[in-house]
Protein backbone atom coordinates (compact mmCIF):
# COMPACT_ATOMS: atom_id res chain seq x y z
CA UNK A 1 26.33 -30.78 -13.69
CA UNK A 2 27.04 -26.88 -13.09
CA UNK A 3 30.37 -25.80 -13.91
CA UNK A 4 32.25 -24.20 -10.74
CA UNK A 5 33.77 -20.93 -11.46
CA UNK A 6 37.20 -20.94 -11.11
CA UNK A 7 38.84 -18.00 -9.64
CA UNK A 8 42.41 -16.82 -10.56
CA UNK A 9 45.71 -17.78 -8.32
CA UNK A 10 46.54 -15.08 -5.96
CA UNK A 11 49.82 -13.12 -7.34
CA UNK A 12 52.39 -13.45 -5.06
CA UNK A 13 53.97 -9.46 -4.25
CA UNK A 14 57.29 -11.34 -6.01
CA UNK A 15 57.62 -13.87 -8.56
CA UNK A 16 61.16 -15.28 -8.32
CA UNK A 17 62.45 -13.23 -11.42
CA UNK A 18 61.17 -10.30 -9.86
CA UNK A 19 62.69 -10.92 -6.18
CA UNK A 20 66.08 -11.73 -8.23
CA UNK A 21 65.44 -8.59 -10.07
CA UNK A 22 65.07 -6.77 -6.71
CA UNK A 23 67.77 -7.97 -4.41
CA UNK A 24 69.83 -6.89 -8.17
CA UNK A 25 69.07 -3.51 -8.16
CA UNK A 26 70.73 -0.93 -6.93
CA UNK A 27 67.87 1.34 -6.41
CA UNK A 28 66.82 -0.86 -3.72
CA UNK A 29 69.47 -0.05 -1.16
CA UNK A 30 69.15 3.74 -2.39
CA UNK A 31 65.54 2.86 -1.24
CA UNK A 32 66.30 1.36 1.75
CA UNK A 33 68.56 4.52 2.80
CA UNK A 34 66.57 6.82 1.67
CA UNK A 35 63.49 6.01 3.76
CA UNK A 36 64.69 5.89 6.83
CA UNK A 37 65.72 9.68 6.43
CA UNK A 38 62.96 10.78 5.45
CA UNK A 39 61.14 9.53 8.37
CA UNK A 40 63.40 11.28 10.22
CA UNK A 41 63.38 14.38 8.26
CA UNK A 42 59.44 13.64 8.66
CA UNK A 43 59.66 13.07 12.32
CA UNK A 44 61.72 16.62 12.57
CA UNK A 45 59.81 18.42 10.20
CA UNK A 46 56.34 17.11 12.42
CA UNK A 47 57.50 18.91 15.59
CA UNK A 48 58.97 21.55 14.27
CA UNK A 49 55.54 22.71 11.90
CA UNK A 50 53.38 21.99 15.10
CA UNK A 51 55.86 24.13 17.50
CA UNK A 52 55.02 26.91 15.23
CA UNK A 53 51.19 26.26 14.93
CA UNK A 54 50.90 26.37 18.69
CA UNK A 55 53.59 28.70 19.86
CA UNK A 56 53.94 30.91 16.76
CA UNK A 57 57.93 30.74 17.13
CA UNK A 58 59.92 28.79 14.42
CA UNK A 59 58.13 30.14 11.25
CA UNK A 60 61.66 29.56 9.49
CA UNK A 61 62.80 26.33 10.92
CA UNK A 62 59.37 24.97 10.42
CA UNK A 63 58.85 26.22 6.21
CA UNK A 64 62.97 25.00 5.84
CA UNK A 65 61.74 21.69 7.62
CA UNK A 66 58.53 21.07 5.21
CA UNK A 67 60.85 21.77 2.00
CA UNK A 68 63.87 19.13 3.13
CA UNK A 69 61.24 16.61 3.30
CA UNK A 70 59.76 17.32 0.28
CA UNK A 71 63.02 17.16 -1.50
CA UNK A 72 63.37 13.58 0.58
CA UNK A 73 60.21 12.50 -0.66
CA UNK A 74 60.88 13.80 -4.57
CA UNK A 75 64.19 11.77 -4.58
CA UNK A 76 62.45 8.54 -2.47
CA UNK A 77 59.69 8.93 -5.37
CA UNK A 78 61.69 8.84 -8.42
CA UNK A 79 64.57 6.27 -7.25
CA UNK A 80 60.94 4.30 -6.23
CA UNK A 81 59.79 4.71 -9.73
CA UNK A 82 63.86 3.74 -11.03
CA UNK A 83 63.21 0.74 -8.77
CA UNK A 84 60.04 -0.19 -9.79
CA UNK A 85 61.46 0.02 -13.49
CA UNK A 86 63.91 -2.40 -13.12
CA UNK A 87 61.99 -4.95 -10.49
CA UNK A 88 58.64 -4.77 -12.40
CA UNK A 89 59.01 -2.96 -15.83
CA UNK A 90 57.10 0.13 -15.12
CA UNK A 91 58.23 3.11 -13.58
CA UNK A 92 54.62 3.40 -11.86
CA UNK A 93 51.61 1.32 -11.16
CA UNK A 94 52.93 -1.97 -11.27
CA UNK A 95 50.47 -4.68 -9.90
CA UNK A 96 52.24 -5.02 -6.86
CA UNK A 97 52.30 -1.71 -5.63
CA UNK A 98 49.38 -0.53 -7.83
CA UNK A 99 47.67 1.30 -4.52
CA UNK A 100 51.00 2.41 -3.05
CA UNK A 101 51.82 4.61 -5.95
CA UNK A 102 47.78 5.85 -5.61
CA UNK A 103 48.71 7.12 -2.86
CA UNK A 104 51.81 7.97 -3.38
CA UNK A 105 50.63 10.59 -5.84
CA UNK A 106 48.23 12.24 -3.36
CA UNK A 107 51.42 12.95 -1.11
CA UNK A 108 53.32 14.01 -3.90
CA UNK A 109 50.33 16.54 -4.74
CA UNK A 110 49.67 17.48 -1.42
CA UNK A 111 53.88 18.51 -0.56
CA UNK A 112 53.98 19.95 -4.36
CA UNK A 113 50.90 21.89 -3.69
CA UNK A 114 52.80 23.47 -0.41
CA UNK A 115 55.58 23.86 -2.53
CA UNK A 116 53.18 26.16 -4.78
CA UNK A 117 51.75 27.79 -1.82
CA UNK A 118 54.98 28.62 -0.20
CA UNK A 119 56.46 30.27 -3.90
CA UNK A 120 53.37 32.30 -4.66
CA UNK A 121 52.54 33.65 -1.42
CA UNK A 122 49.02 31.98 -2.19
CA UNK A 123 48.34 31.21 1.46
CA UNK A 124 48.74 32.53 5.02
CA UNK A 125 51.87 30.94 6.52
CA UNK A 126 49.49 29.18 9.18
CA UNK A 127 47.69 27.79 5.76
CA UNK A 128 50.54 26.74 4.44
CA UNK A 129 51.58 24.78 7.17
CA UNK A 130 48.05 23.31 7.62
CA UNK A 131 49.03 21.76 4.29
CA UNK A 132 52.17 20.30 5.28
CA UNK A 133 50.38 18.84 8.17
CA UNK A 134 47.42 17.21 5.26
CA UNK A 135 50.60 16.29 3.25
CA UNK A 136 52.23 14.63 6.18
CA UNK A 137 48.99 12.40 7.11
CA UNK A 138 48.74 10.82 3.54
CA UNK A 139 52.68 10.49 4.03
CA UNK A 140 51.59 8.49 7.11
CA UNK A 141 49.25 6.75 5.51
CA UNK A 142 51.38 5.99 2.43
CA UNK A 143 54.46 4.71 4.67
CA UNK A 144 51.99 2.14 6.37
CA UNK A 145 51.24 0.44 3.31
CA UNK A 146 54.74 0.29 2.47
CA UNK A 147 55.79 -1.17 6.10
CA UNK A 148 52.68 -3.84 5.26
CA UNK A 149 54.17 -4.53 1.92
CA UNK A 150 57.55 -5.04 3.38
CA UNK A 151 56.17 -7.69 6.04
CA UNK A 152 54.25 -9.15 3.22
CA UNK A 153 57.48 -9.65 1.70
CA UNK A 154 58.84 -11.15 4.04
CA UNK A 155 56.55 -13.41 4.76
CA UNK A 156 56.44 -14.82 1.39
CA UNK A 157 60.33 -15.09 1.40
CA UNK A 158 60.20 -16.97 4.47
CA UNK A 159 57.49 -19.03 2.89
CA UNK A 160 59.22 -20.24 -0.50
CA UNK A 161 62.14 -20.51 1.55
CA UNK A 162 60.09 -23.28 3.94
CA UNK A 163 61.25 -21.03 7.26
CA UNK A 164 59.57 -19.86 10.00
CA UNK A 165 59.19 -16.24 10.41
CA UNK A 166 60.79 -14.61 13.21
CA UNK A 167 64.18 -16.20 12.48
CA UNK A 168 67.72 -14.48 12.36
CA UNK A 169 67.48 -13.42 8.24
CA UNK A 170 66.16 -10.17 7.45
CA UNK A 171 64.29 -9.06 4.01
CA UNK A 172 65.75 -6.11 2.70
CA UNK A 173 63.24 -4.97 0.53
CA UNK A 174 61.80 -1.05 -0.53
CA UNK A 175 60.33 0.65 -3.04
């Protein structure tokens, strides 16, 4: 008789300790205010580095712009690795978000890289804000895995909780 193989139990995103852990720390409401602004400063920043790409106006508003939401996304990235630390015991590449903080690392190098680029003169302005715009796609990129992370979660919560999904409680939950 041939043996079947036997393939490993799916890991749920949480495992109770590390939901408890979660909804515990307080990095995960710094999280959850955190991101919201930088999608706006995002959002902002967006228009404004475009407005100057096509008109040529802005040049000041638009640079300001790209280094506010690099600043948003230094201080989401290390209260996400604070966060991670206390929900997961790593500061980085936990299981859960093991692909997250991949990416995350590209954006990071991409907005550090404009950061560079912007202090050293190293490329044309209209360079430079080429970058921001390469920066701000992996940024898009990055967020979407977080928003299907975040439905994930709450999908399993509303699963070990035996509800349907849809109902009136909400998931607050961020890295």
């Amino acid at each position: 008789m041939p043996l079947r193989e036997v393939k490993p139990a799916h890991r749920p995103l949480y495992t109770p300790e590390e939901r408890r852990r979660r909804d515990a720390s307080r990095w995960t409401l710094v999280q959850g205010v955190l991101a919201p602004l930088q999608l706006l400063a995002f959002i902002v920043s967006t228009w404004l580095v475009l407005r100057y790409l096509s008109t040529g106006a802005g040049e000041t508003a638009a640079t300001a712009s790209v280094v506010v939401k690099t600043m948003f996304l230094y201080a989401i990235m290390y209260t996400g690795a604070l966060w991670e630390r206390d929900v997961f015991g790593v500061y980085l590449f936990a299981p859960s978000f093991y692909w997250e903080d991949v990416v995350s690392m590209l954006v990071i190098a991409l907005h550090t890289a404009y950061l560079v680029a912007l202090a050293t003169g190293w490329l044309t302005t209209r360079e430079q804000m080429l970058l921001a715009l390469a920066a701000y796609a992996t940024y898009v990129v990055n967020a979407l895995q977080f928003v299907l992370k975040l439905r994930a979660a709450r999908r399993q919560g509303a699963a070990e909780a035996g509800r349907p999904l849809g109902g009136s409680h909400s998931l607050a939950t961020t890295e």
